[in-house]
PDB file of N, CA and C in Angstrom:
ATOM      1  N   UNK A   1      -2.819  15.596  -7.673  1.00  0.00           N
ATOM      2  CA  UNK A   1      -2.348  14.259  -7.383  1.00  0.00           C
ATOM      3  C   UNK A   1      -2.003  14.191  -5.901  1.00  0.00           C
ATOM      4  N   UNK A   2      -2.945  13.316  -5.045  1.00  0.00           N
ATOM      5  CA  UNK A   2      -2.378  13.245  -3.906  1.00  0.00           C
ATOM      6  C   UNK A   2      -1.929  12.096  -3.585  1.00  0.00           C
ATOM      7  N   UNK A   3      -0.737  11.931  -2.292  1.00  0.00           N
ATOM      8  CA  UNK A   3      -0.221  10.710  -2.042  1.00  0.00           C
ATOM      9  C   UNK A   3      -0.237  10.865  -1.032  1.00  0.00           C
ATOM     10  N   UNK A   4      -0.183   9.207  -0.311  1.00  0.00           N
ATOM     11  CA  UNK A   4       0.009   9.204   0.992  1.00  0.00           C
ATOM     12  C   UNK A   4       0.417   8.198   1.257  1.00  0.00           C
ATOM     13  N   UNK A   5       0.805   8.162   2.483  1.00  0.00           N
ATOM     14  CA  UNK A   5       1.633   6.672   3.121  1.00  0.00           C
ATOM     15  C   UNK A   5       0.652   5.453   3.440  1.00  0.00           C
ATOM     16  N   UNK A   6       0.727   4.524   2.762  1.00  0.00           N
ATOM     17  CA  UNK A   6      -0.385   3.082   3.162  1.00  0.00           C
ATOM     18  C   UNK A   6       0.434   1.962   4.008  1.00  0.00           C
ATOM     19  N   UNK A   7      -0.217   1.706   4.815  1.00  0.00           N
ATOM     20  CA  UNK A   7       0.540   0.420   5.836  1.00  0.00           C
ATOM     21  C   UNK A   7       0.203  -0.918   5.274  1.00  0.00           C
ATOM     22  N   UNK A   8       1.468  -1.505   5.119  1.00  0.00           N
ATOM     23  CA  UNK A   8       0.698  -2.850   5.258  1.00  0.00           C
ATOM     24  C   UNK A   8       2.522  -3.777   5.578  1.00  0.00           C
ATOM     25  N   UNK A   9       1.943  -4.876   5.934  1.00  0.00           N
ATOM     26  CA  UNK A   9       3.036  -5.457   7.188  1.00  0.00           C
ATOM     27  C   UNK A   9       3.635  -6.826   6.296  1.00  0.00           C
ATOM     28  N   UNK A  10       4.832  -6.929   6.477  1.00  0.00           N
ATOM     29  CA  UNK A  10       5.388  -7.740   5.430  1.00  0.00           C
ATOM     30  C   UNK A  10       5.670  -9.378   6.540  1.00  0.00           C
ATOM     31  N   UNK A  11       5.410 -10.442   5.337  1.00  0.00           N
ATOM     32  CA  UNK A  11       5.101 -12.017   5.987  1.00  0.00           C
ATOM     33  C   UNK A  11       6.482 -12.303   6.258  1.00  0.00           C
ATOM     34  N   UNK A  12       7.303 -11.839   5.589  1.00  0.00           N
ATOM     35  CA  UNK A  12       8.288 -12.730   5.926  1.00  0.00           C
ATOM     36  C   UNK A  12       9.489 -12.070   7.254  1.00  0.00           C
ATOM     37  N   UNK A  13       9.269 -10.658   7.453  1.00  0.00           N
ATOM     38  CA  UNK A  13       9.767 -10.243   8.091  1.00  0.00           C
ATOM     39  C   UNK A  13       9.162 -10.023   9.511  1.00  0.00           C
ATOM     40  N   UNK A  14       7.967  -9.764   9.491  1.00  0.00           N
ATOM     41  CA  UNK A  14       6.806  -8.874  10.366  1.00  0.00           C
ATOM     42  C   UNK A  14       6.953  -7.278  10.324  1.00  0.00           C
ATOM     43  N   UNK A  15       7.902  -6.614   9.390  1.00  0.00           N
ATOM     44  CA  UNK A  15       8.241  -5.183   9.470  1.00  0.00           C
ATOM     45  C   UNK A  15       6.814  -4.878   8.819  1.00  0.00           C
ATOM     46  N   UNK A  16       6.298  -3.372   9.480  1.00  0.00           N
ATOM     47  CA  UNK A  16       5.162  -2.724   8.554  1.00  0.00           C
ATOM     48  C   UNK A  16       6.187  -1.564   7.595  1.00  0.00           C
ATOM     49  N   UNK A  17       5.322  -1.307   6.388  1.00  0.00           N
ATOM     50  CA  UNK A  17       6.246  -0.955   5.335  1.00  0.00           C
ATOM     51  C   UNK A  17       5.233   0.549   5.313  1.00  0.00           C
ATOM     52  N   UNK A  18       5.439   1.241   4.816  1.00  0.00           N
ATOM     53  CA  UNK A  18       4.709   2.414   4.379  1.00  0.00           C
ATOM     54  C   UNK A  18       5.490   3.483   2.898  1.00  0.00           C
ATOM     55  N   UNK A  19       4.898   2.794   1.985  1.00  0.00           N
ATOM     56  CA  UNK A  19       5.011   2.890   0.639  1.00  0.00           C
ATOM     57  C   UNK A  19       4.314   4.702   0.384  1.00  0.00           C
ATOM     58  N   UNK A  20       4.391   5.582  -0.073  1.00  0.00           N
ATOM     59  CA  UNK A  20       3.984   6.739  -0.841  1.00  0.00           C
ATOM     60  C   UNK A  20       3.433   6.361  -2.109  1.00  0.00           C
ATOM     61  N   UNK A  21       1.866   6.040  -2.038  1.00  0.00           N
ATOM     62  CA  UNK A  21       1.401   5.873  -3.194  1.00  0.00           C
ATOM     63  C   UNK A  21       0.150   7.028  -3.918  1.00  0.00           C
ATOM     64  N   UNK A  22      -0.023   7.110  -4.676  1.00  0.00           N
ATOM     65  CA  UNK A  22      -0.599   8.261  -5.319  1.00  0.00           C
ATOM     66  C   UNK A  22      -1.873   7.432  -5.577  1.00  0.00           C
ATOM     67  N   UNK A  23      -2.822   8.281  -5.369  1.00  0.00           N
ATOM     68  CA  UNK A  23      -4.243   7.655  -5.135  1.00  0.00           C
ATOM     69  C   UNK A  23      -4.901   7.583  -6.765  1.00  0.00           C
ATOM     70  N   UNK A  24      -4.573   7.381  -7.735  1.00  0.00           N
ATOM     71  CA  UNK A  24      -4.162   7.457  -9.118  1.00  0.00           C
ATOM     72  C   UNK A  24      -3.644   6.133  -9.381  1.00  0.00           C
ATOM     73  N   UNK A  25      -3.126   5.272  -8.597  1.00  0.00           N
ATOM     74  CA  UNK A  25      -2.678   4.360  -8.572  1.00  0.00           C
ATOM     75  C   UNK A  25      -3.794   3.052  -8.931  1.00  0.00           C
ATOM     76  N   UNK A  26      -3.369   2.238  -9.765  1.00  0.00           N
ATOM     77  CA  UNK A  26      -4.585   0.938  -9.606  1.00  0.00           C
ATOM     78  C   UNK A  26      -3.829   0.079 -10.887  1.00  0.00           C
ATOM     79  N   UNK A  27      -3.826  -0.880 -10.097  1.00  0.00           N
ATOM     80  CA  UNK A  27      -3.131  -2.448 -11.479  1.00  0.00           C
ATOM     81  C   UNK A  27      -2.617  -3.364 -10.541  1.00  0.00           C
ATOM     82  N   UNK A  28      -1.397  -3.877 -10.869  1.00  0.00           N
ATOM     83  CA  UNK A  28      -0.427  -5.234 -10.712  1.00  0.00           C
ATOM     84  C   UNK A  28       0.739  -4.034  -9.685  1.00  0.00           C
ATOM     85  N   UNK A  29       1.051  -4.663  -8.763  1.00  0.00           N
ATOM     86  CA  UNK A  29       2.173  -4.017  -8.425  1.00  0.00           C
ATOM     87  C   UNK A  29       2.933  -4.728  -8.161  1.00  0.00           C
ATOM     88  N   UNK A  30       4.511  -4.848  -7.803  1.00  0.00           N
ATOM     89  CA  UNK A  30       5.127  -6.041  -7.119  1.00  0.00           C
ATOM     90  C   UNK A  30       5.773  -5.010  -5.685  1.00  0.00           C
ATOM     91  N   UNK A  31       5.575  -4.938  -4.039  1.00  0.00           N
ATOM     92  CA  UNK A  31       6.037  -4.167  -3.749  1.00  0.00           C
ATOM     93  C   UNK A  31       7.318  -4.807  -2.556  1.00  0.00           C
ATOM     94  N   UNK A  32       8.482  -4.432  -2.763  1.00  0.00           N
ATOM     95  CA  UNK A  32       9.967  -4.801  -2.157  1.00  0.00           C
ATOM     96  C   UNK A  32       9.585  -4.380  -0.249  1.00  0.00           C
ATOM     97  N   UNK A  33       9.501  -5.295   0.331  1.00  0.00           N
ATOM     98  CA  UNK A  33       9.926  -4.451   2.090  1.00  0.00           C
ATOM     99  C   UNK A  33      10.939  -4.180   1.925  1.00  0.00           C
ATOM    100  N   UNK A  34      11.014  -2.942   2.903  1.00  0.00           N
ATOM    101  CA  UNK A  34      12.082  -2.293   2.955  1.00  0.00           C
ATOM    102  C   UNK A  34      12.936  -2.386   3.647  1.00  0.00           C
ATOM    103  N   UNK A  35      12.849  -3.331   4.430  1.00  0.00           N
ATOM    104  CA  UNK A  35      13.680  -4.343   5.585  1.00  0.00           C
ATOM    105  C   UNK A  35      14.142  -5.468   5.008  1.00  0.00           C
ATOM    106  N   UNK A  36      13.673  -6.237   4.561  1.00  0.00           N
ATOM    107  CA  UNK A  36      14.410  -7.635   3.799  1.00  0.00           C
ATOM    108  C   UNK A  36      13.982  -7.891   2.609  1.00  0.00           C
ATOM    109  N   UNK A  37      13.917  -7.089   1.637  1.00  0.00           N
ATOM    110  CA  UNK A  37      13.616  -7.464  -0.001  1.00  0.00           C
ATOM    111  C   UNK A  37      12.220  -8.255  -0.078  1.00  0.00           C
ATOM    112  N   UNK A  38      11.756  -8.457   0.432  1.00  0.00           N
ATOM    113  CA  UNK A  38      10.730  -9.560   0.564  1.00  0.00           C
ATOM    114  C   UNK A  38       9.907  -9.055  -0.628  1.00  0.00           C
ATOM    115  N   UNK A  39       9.512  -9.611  -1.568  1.00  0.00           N
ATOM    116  CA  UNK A  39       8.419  -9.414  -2.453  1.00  0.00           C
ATOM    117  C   UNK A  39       7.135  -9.387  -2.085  1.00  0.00           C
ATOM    118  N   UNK A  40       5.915  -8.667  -2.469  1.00  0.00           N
ATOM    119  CA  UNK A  40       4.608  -8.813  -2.077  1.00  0.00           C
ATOM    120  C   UNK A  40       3.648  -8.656  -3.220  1.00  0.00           C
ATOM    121  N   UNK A  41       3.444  -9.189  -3.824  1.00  0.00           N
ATOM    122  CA  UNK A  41       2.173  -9.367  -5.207  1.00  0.00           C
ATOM    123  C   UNK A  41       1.441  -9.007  -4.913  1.00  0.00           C
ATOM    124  N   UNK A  42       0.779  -7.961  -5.406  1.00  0.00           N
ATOM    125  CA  UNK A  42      -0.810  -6.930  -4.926  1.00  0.00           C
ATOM    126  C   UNK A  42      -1.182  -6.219  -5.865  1.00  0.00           C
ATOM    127  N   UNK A  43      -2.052  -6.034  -5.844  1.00  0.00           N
ATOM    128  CA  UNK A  43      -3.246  -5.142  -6.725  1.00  0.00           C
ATOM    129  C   UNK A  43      -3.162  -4.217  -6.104  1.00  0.00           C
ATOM    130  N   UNK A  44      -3.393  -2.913  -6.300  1.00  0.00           N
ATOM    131  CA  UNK A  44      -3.765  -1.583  -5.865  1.00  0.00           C
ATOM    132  C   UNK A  44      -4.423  -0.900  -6.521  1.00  0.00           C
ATOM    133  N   UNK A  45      -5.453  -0.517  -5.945  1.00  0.00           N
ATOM    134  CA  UNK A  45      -6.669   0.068  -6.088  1.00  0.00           C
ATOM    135  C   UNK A  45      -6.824   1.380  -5.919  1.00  0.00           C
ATOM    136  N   UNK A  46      -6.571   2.159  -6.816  1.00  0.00           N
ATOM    137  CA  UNK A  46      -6.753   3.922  -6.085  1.00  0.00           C
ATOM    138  C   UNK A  46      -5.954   4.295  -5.579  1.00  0.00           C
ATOM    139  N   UNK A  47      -4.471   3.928  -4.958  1.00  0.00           N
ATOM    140  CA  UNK A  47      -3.650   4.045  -4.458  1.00  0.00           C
ATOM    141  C   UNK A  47      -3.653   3.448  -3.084  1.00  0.00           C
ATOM    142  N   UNK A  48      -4.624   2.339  -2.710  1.00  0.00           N
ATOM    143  CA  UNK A  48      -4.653   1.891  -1.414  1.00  0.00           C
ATOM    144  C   UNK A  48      -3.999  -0.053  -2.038  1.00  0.00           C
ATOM    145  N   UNK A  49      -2.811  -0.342  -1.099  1.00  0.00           N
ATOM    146  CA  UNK A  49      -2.530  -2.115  -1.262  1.00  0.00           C
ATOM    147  C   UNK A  49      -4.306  -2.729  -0.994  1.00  0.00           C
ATOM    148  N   UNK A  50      -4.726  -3.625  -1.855  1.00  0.00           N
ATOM    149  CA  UNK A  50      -5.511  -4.297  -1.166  1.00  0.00           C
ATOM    150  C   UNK A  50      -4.862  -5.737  -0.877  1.00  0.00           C
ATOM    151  N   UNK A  51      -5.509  -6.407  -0.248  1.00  0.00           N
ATOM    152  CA  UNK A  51      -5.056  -7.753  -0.018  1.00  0.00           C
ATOM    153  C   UNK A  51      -5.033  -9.207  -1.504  1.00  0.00           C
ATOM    154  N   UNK A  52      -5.584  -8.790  -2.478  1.00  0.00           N
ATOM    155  CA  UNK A  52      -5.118  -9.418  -3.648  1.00  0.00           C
ATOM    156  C   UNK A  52      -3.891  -9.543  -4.038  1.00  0.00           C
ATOM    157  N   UNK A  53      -3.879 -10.874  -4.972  1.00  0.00           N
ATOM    158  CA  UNK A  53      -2.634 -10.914  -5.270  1.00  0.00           C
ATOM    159  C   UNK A  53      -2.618 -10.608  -7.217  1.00  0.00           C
ATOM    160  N   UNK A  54      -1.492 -10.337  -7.722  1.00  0.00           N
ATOM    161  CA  UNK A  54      -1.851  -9.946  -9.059  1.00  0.00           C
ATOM    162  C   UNK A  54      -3.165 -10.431 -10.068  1.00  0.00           C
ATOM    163  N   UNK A  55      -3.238  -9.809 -10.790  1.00  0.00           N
ATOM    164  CA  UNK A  55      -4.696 -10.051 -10.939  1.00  0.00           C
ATOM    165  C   UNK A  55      -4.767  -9.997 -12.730  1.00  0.00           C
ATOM    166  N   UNK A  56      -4.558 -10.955 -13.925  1.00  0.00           N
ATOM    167  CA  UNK A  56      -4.443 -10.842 -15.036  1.00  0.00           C
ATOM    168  C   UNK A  56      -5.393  -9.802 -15.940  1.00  0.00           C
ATOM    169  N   UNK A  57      -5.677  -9.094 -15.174  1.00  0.00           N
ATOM    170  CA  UNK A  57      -6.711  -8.086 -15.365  1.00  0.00           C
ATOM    171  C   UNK A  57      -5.743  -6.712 -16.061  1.00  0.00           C
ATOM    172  N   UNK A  58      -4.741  -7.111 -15.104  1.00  0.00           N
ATOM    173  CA  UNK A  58      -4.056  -5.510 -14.566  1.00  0.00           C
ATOM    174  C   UNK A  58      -2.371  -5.449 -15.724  1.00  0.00           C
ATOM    175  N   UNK A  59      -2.511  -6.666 -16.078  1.00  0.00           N
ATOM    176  CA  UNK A  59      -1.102  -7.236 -17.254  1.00  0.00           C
ATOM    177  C   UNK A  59       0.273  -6.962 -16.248  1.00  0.00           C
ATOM    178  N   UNK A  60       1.075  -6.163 -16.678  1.00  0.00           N
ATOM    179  CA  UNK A  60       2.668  -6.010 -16.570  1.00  0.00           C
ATOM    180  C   UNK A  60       2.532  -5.497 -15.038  1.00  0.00           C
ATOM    181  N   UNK A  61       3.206  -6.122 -13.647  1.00  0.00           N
ATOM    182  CA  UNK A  61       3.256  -5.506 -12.342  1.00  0.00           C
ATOM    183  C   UNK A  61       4.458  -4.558 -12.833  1.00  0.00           C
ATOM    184  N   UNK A  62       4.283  -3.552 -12.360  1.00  0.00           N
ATOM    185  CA  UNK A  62       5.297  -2.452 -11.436  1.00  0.00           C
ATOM    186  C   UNK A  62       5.926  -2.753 -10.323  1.00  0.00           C
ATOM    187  N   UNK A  63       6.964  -2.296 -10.134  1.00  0.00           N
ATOM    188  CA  UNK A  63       7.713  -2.711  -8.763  1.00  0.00           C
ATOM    189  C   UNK A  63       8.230  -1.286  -7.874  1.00  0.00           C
ATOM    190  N   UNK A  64       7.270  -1.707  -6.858  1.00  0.00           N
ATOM    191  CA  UNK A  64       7.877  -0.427  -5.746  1.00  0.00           C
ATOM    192  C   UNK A  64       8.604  -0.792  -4.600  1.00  0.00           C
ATOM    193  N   UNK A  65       9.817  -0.282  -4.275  1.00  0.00           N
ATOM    194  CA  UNK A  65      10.624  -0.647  -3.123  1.00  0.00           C
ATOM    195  C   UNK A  65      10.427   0.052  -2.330  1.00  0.00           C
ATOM    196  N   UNK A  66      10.452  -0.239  -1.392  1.00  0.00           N
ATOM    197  CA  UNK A  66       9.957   0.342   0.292  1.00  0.00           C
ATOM    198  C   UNK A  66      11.281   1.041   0.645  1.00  0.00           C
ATOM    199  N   UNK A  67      11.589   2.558   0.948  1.00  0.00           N
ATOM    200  CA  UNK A  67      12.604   2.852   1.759  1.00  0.00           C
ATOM    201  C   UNK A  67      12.598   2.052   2.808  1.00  0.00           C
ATOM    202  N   UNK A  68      14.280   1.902   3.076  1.00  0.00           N
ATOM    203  CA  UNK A  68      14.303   1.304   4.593  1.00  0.00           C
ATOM    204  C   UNK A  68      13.784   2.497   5.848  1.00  0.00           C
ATOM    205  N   UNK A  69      13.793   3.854   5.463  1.00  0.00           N
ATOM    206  CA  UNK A  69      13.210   4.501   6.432  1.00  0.00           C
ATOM    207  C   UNK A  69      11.953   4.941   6.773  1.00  0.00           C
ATOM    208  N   UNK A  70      11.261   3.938   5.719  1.00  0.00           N
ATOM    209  CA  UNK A  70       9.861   3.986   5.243  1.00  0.00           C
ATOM    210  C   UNK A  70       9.253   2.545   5.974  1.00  0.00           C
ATOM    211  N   UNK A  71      10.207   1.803   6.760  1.00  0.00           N
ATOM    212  CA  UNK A  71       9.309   0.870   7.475  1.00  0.00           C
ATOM    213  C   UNK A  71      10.262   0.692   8.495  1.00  0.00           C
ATOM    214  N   UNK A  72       9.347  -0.665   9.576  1.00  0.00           N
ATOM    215  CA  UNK A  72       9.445  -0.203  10.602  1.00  0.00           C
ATOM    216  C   UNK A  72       9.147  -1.588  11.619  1.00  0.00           C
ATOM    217  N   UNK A  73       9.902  -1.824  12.434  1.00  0.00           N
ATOM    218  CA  UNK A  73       9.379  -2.935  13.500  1.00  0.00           C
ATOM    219  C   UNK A  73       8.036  -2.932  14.493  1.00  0.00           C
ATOM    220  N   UNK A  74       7.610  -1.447  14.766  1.00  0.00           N
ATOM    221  CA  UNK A  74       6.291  -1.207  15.035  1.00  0.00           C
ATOM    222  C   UNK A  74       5.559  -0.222  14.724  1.00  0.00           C
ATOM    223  N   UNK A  75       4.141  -0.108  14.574  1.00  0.00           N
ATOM    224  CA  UNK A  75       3.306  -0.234  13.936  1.00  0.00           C
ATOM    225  C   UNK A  75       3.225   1.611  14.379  1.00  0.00           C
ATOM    226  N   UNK A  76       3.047   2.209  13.068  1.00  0.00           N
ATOM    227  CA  UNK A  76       3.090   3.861  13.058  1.00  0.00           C
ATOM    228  C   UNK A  76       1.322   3.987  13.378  1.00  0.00           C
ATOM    229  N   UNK A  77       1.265   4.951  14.269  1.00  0.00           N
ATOM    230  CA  UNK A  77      -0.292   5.445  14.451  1.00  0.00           C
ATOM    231  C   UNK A  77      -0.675   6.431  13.123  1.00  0.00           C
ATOM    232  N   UNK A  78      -1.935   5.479  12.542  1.00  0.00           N
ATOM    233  CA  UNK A  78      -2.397   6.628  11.458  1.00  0.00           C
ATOM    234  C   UNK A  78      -2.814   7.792  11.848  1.00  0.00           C
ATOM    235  N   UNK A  79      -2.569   8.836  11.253  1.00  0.00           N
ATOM    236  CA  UNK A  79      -3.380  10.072  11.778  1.00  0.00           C
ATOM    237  C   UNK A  79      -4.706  10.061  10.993  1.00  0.00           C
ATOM    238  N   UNK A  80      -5.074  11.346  11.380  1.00  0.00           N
ATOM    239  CA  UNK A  80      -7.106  11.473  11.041  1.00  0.00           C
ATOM    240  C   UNK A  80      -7.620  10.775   9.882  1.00  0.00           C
ATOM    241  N   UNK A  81      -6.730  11.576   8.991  1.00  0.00           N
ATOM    242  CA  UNK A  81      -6.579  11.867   6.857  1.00  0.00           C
ATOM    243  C   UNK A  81      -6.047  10.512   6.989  1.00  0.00           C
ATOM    244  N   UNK A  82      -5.366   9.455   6.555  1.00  0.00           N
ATOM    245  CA  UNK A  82      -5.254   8.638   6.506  1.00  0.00           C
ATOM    246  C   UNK A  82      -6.021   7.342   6.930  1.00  0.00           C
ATOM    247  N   UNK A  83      -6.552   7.473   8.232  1.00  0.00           N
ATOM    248  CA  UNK A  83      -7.678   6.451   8.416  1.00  0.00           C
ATOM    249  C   UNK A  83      -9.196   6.991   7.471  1.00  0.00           C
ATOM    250  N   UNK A  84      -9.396   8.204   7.353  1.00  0.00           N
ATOM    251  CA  UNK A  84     -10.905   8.375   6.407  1.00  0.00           C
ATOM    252  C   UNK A  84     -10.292   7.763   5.077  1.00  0.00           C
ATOM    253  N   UNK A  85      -9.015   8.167   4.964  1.00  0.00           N
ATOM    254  CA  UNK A  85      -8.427   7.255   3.478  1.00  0.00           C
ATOM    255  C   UNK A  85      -8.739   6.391   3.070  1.00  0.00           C
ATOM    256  N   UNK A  86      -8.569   5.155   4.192  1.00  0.00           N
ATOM    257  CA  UNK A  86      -8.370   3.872   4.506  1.00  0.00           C
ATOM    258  C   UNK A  86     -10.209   3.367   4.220  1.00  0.00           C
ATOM    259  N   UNK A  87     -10.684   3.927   5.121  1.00  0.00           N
ATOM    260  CA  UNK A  87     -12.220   3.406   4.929  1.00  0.00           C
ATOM    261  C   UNK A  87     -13.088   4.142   3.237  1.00  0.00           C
ATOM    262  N   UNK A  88     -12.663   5.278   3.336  1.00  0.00           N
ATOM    263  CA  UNK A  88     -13.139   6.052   1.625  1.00  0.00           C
ATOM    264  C   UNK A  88     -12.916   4.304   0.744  1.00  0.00           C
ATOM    265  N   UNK A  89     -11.372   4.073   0.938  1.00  0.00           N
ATOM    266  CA  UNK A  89     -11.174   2.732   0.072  1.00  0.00           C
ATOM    267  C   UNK A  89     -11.727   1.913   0.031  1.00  0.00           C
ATOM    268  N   UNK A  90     -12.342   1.197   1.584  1.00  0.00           N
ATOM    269  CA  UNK A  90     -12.527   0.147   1.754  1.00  0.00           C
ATOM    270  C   UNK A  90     -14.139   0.147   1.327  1.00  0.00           C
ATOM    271  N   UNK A  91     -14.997   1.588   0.921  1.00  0.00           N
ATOM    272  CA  UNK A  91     -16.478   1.863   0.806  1.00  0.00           C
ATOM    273  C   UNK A  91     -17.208   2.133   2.009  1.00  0.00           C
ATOM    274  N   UNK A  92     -16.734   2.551   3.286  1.00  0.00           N
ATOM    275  CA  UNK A  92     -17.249   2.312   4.453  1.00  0.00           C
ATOM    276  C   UNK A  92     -17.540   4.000   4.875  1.00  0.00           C
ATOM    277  N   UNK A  93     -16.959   5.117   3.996  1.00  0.00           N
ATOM    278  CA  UNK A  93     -17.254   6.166   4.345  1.00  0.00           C
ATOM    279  C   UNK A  93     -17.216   6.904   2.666  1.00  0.00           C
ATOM    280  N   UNK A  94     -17.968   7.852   2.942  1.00  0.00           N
ATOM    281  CA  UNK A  94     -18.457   8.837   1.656  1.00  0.00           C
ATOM    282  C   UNK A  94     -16.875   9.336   1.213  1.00  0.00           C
ATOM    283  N   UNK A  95     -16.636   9.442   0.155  1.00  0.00           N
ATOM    284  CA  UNK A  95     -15.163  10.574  -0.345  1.00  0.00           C
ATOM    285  C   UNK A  95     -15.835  11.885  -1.015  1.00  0.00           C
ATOM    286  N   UNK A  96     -17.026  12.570  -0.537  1.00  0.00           N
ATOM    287  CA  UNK A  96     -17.262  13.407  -0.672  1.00  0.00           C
ATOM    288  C   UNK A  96     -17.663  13.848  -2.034  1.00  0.00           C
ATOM    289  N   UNK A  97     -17.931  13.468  -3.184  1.00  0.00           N
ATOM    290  CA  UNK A  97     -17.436  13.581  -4.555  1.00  0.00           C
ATOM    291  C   UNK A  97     -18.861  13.359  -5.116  1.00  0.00           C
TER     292      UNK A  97
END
């Protein structure tokens, strides 16, 4: 089971959040910023947020709260493993398999 940190930047605050999600991951999520409670309705896919919003596909959301030390007013540089992550998800590079 691997996990890793996924970025994605919250509307109501502008904080980027970086959630520990396990790439095992895929349904309804509901996920909390970790700066101002802010709710975010998303699907997750493999353990990557995509930009959907719940999806009656996926039934009951889960709710993940963002440590507050888990986000951030600016924007963390992905390292290597995390950007091939990012594209493996998006279909833009092989996951080897």
């Amino acid at each position: 089971m691997a996990r890793h940190a996924h970025e994605f930047d919250c509307t109501n605050c502008g904080y980027y959040n970086y959630p520990m999600l396990d790439e095992r991951m895929t349904g309804n999520y509901t996920i909390a910023c970790g700066n101002c409670g802010h709710h975010h309705y998303r699907v997750i896919k493999n353990g990557v947020v995509t930009g959907d919003r719940h999806d009656s596909r996926y039934g009951n959301a889960e709710i993940i709260h963002v440590m507050k030390s888990a986000s951030s007013q600016e924007r963390r540089k992905l390292g290597l493993v995390a950007q091939f992550r990012q594209k493996v998800a998006a279909g833009l590079a092989g996951g080897g398999e």
